[in-house]
Protein backbone atom coordinates (compact mmCIF):
# COMPACT_ATOMS: atom_id res chain seq x y z
CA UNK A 1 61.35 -12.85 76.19
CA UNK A 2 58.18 -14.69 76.27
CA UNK A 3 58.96 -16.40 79.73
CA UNK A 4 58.77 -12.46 80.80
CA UNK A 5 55.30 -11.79 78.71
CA UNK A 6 53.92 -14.71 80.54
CA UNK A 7 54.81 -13.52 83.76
CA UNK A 8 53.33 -10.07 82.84
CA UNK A 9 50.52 -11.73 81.74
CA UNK A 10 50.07 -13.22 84.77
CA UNK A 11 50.69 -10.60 87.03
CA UNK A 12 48.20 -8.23 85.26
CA UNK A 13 45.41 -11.12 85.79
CA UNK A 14 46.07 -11.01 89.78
CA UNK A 15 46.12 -7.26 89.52
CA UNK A 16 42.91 -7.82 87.15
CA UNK A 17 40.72 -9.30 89.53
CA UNK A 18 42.06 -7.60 92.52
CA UNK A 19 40.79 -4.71 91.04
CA UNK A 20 37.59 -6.38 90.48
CA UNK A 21 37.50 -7.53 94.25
CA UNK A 22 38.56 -4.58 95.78
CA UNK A 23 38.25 -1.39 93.71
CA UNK A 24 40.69 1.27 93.84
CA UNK A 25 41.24 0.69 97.64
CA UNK A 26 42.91 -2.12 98.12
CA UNK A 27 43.17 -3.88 101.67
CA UNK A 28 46.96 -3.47 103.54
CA UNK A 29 49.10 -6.23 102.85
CA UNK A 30 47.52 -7.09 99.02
CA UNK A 31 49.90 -5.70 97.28
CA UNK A 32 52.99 -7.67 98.81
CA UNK A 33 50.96 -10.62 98.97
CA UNK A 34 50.46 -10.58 94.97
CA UNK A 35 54.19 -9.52 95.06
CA UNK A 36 55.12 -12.66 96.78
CA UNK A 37 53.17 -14.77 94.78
CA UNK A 38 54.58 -13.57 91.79
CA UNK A 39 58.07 -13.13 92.59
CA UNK A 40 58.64 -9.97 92.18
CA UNK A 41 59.00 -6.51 93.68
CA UNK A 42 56.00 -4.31 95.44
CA UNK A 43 57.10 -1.06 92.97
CA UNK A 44 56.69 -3.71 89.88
CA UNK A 45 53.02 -4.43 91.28
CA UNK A 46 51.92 -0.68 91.41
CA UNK A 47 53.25 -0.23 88.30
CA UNK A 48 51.15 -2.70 86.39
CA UNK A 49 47.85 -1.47 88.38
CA UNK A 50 48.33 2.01 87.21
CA UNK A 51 49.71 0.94 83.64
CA UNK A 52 46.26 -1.11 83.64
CA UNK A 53 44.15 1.56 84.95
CA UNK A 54 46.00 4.31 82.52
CA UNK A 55 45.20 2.25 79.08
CA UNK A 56 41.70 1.13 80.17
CA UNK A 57 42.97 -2.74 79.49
CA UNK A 58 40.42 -5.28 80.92
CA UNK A 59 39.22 -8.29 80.18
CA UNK A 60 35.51 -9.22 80.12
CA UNK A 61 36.15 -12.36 82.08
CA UNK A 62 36.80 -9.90 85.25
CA UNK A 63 33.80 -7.54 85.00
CA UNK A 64 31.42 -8.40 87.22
CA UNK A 65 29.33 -4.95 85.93
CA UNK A 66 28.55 -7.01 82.51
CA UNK A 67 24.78 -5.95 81.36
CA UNK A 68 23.06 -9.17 79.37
């Protein structure tokens, strides 16, 4: 079980900062990249971006909007 919350936890980072890159449009060919890199399936990628963008999770590391 925690081999599979580490790779979760890794896979939200990539989706994390792609989000941070690229906004809600994301360039064709991103999504199977991060897929690739993360062994695992396009429709598991998607999944995790709108899980992420339906609970409002973020980490302050990725917001580049931070006001000192």
């Amino acid at each position: 079980m925690a081999r599979k919350k580490t790779r979760l936890t890794n896979l939200d980072a990539s989706v994390l900062e792609a989000q941070m890159r690229c906004g809600t449009e994301w360039p064709i060919g991103l999504v199977e990249a991060i897929a690739k890199a993360h062994q695992t399936s396009v429709r598991c990628v998607i999944a995790r971006k709108r899980a992420l963008r339906a609970t409002g999770q973020h980490n302050p590391e990725f917001n580049i909007n931070l006001s000192y």
